[in-house]
N, C-alpha and C. Protein backbone atom coordinates (compact mmCIF):
# COMPACT_ATOMS: atom_id res chain seq x y z
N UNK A 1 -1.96 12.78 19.80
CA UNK A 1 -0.82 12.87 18.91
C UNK A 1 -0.63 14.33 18.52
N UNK A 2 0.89 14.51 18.47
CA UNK A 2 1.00 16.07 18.40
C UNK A 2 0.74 16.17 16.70
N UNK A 3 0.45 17.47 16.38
CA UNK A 3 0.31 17.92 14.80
C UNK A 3 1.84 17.70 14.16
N UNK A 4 3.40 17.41 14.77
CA UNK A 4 4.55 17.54 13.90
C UNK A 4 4.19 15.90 13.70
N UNK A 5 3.64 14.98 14.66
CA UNK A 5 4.00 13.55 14.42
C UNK A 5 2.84 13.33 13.15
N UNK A 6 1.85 13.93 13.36
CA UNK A 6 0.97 13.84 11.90
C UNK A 6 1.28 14.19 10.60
N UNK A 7 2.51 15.44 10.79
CA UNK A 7 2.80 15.79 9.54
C UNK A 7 4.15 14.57 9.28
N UNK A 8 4.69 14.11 9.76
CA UNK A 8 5.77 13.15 9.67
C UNK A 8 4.74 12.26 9.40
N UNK A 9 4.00 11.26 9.95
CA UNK A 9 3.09 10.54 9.54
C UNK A 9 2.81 10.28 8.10
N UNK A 10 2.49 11.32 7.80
CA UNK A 10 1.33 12.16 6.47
C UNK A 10 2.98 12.06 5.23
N UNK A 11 4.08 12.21 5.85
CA UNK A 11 5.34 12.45 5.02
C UNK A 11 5.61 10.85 4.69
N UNK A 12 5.53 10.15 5.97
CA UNK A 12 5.79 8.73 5.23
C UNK A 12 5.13 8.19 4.55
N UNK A 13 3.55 8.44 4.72
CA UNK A 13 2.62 7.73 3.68
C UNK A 13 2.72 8.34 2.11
N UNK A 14 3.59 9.53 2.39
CA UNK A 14 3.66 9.80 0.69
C UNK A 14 5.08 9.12 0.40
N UNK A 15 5.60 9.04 1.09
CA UNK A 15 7.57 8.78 0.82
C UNK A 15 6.81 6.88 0.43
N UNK A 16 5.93 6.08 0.94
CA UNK A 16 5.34 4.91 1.14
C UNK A 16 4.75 4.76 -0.93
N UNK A 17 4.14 5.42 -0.44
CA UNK A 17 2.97 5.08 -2.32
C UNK A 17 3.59 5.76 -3.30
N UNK A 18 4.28 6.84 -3.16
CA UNK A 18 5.44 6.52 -4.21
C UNK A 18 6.34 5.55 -3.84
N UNK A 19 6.68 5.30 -3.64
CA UNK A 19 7.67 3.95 -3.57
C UNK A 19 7.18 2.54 -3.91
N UNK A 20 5.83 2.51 -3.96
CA UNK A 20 5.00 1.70 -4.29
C UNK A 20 4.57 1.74 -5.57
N UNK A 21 4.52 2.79 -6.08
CA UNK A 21 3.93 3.41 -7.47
C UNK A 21 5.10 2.77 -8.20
N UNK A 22 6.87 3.45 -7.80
CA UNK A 22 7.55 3.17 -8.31
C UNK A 22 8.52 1.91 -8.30
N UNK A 23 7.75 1.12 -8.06
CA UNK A 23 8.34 -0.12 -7.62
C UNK A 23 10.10 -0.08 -6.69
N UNK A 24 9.95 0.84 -6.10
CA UNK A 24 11.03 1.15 -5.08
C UNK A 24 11.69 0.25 -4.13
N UNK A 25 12.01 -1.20 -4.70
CA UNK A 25 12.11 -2.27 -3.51
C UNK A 25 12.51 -1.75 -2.05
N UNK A 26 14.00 -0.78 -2.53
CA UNK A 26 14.86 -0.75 -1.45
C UNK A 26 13.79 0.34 -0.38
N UNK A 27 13.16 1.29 -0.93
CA UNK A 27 12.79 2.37 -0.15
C UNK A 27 11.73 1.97 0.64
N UNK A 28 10.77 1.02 -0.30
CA UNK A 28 9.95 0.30 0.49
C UNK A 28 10.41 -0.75 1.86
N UNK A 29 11.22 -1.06 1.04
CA UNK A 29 12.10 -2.30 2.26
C UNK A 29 12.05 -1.16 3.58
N UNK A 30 12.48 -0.33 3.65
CA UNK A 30 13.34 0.76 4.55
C UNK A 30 12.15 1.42 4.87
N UNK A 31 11.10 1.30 4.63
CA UNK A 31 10.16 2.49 4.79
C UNK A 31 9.25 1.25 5.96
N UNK A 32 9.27 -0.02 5.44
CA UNK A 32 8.68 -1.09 6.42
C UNK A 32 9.54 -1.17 8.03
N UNK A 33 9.41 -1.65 9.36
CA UNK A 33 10.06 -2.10 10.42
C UNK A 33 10.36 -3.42 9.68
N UNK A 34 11.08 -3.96 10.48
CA UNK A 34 11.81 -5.45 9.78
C UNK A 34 11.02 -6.61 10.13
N UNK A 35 10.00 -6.18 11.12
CA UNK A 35 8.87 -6.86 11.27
C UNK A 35 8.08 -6.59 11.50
N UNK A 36 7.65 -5.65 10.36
CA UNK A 36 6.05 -5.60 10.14
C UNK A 36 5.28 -6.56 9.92
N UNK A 37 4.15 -6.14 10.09
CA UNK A 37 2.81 -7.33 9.94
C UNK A 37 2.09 -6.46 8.99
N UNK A 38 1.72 -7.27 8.14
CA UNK A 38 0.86 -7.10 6.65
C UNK A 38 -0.62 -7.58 6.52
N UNK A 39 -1.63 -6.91 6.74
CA UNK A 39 -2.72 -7.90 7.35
C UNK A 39 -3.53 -7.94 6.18
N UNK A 40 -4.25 -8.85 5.69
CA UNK A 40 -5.51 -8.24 4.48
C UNK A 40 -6.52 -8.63 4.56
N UNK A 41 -7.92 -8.19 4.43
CA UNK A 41 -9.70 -8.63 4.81
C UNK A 41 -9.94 -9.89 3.88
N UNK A 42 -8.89 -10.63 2.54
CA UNK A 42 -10.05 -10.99 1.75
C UNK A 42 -9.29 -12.82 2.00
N UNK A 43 -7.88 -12.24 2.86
CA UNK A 43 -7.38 -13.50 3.25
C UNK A 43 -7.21 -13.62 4.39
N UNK A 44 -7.32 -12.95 5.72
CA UNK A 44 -7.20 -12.85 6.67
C UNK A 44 -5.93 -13.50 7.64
N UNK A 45 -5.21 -13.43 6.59
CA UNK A 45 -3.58 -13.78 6.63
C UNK A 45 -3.02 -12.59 7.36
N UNK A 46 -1.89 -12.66 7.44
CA UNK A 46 -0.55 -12.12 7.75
C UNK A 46 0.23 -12.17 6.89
N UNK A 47 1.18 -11.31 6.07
CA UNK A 47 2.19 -10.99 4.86
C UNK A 47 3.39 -10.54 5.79
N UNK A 48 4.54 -10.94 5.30
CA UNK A 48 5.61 -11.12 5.81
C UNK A 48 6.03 -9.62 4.84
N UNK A 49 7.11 -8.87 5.42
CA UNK A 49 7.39 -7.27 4.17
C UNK A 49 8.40 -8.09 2.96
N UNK A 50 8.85 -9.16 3.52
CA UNK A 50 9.43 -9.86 1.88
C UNK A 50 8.44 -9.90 1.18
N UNK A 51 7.48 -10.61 1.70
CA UNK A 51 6.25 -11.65 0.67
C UNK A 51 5.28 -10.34 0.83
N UNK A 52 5.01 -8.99 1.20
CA UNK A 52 4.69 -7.90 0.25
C UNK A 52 5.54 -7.27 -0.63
N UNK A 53 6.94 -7.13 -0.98
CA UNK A 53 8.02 -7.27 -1.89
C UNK A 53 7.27 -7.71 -3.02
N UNK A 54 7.75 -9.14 -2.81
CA UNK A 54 6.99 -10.17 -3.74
C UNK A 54 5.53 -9.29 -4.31
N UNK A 55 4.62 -9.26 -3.49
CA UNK A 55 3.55 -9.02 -4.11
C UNK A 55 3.74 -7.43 -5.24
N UNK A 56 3.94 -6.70 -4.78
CA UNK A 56 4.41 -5.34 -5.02
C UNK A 56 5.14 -5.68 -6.81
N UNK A 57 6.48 -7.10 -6.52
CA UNK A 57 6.88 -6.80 -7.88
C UNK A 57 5.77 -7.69 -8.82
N UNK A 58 5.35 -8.57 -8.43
CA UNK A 58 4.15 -9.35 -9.33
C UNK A 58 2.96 -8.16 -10.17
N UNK A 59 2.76 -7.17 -8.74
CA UNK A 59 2.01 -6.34 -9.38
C UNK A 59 2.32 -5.36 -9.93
N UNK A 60 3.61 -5.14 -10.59
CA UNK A 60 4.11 -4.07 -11.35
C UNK A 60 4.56 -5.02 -12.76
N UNK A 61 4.21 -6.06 -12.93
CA UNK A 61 4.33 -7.27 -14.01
C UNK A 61 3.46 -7.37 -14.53
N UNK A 62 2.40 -7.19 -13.94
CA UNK A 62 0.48 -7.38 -14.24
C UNK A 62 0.10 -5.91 -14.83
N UNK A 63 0.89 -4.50 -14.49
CA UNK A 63 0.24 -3.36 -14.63
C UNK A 63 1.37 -2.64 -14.85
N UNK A 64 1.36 -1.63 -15.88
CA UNK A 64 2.26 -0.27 -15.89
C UNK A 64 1.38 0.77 -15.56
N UNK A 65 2.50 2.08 -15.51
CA UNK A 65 1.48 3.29 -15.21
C UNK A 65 0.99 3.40 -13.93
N UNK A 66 1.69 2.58 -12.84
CA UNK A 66 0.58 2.35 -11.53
C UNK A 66 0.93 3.66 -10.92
N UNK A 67 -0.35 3.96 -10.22
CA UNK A 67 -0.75 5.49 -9.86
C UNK A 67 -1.26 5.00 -8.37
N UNK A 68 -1.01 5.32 -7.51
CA UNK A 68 -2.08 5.35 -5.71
C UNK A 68 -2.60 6.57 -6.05
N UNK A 69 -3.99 6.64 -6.09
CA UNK A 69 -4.77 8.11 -6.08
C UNK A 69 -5.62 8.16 -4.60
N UNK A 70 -5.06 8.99 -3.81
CA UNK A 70 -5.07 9.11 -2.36
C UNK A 70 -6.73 10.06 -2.58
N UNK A 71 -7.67 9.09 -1.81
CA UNK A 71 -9.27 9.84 -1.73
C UNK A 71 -9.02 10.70 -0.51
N UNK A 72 -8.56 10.10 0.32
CA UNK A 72 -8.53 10.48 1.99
C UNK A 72 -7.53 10.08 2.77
N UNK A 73 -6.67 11.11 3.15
CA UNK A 73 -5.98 10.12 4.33
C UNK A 73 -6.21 11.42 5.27
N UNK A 74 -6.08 10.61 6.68
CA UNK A 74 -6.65 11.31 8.20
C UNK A 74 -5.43 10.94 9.03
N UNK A 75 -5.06 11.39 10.06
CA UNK A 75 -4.64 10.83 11.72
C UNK A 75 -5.70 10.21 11.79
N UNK A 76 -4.61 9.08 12.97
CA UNK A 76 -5.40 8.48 13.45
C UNK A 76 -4.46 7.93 14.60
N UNK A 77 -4.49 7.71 16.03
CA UNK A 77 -3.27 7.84 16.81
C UNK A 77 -2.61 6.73 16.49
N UNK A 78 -1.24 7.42 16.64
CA UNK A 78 0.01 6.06 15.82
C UNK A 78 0.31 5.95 14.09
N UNK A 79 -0.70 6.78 13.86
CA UNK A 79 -0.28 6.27 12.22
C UNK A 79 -1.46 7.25 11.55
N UNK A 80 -2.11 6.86 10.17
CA UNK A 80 -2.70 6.90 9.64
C UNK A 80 -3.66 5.82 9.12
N UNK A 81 -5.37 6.07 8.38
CA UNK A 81 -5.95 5.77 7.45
C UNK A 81 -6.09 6.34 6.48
N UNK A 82 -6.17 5.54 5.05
CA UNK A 82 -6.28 6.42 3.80
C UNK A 82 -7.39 5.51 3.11
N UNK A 83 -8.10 6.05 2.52
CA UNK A 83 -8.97 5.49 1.27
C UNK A 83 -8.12 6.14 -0.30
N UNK A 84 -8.12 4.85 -1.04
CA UNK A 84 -7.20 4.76 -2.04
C UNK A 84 -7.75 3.79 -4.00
N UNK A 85 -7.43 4.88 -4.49
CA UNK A 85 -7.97 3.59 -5.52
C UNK A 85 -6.19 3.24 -6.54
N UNK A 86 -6.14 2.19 -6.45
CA UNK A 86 -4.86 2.17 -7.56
C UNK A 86 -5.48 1.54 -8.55
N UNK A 87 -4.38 2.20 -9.99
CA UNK A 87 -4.80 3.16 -10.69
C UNK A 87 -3.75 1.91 -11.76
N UNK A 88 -4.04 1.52 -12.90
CA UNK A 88 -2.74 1.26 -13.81
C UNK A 88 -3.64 0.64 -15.44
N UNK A 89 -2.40 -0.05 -16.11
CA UNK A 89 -3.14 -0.48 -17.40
C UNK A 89 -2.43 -2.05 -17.78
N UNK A 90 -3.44 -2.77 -17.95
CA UNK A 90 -3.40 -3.89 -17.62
C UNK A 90 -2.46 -4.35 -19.14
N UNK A 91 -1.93 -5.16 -19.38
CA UNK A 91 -0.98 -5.60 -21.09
C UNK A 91 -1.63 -5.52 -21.90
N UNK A 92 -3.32 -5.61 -21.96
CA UNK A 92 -4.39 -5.75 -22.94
C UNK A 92 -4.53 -3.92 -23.61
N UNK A 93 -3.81 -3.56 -22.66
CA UNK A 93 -4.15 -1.65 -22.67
C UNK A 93 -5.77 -1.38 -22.07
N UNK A 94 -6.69 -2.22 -21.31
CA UNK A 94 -7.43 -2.34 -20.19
C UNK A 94 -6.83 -1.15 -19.08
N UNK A 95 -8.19 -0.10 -18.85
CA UNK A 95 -7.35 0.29 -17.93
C UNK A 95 -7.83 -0.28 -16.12
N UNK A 96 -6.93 -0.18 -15.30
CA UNK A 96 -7.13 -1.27 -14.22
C UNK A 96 -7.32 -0.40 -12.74
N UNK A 97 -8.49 -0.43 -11.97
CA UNK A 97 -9.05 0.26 -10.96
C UNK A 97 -9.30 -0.50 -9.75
N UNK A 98 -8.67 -0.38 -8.72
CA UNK A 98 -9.03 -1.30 -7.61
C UNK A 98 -9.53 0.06 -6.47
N UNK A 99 -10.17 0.19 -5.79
CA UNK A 99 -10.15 1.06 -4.53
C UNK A 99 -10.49 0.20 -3.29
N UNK A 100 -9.52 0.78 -2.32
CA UNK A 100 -9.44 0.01 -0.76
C UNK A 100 -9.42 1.25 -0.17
N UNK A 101 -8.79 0.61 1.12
CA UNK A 101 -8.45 1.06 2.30
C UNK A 101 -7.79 0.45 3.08
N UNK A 102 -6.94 1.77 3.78
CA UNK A 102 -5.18 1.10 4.68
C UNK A 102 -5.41 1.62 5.83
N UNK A 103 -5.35 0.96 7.04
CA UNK A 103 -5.07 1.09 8.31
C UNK A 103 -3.65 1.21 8.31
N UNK A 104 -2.60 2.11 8.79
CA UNK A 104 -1.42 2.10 8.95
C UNK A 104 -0.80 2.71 10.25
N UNK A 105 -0.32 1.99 10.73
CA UNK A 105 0.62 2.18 12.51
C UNK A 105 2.01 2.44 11.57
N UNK A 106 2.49 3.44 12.55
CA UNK A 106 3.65 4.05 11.95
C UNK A 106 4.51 4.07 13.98
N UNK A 107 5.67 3.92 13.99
CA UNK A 107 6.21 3.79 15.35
C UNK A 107 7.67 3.72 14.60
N UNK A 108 8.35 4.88 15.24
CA UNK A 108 10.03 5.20 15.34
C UNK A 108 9.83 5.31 13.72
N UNK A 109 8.88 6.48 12.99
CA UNK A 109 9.51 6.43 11.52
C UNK A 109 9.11 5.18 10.59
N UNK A 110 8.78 4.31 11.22
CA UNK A 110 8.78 3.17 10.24
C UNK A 110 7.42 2.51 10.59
N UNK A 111 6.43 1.92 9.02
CA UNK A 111 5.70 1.26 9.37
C UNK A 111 5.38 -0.01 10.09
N UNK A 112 4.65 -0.26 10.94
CA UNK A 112 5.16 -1.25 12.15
C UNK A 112 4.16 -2.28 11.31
N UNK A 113 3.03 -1.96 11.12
CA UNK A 113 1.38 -2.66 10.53
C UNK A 113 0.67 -1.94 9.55
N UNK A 114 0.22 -2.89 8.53
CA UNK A 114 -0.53 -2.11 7.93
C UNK A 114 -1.66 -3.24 7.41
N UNK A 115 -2.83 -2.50 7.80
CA UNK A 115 -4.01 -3.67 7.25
C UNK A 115 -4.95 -2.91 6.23
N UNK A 116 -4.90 -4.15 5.44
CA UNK A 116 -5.24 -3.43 3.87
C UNK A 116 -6.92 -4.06 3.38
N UNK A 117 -7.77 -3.26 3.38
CA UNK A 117 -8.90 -3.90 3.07
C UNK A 117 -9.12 -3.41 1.74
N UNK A 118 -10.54 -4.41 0.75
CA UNK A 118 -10.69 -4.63 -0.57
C UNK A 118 -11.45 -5.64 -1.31
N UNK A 119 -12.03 -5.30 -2.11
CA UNK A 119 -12.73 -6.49 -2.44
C UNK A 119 -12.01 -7.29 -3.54
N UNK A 120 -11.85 -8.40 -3.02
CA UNK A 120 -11.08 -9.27 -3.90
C UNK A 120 -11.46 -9.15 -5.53
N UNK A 121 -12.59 -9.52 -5.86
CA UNK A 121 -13.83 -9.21 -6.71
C UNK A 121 -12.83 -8.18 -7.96
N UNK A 122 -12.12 -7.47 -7.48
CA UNK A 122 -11.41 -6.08 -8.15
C UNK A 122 -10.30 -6.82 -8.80
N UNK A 123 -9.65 -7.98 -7.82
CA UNK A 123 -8.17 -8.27 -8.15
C UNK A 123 -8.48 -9.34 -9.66
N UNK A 124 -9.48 -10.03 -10.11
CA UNK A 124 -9.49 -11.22 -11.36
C UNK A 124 -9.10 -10.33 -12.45
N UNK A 125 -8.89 -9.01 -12.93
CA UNK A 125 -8.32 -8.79 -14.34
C UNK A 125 -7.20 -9.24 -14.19
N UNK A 126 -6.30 -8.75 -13.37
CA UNK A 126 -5.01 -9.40 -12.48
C UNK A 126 -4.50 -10.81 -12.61
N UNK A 127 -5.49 -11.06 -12.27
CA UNK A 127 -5.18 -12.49 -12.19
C UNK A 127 -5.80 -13.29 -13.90
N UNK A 128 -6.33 -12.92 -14.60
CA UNK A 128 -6.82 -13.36 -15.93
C UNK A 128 -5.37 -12.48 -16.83
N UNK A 129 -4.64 -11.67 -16.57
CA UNK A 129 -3.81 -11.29 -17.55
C UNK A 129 -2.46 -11.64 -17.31
């Protein structure tokens, strides 16, 4: 992979988690292929980019303040990986810490796949508030 497709790469994953941070439906919508695949370790499902929509606004209902604090992101051919902790404050004023990691394929500009690992274990404040 040439170094301009990494820096384009490296441009969508930030144009991506802000848009995520900011609950950006439309940019997110647009920043996904129209059929992406959404993969995750703790369900070993497939997420449809509506039904990550969905998830995205549930979790901006559960948390304000949400922050992606980027540990690492690398090339990796086709896309990127990043290690990530998001960051927010739960209604209790709890503040709320998850850290993963994203496999992300990027093809024509747009994310094609992205598989999201995590320990579930992180998500019960979430789900208790």
């Amino acid at each position: 992979m040439t170094s301009a497709a990494n820096i384009e790469n490296f441009r969508i994953g930030e144009r991506f988690m802000t848009s995520l941070e900011c609950c950006d439906i439309d940019t997110t919508r647009n920043i996904y292929a129209v059929d992406a695949k959404l993969w995750h370790n703790f369900d070993q499902s497939f997420q449809s980019v509506e039904e990550n929509i969905k998830t995205l606004q549930w979790l901006h209902r559960k948390l304000s303040d949400v922050v992606y604090e980027i540990v690492v992101r690398e090339a990796i051919p086709g896309g990127f990986y990043q290690q990530h902790i998001l960051r927010g404050t739960l209604a209790s004023g709890e503040k709320f810490a998850m850290p993963a990691c994203a496999i992300v394929k990027v093809k024509a500009g747009r994310i094609v796949s992205l598989d999201e690992y995590l320990d579930s274990q992180h998500t019960v404040p979430l789900l208790q508030s």
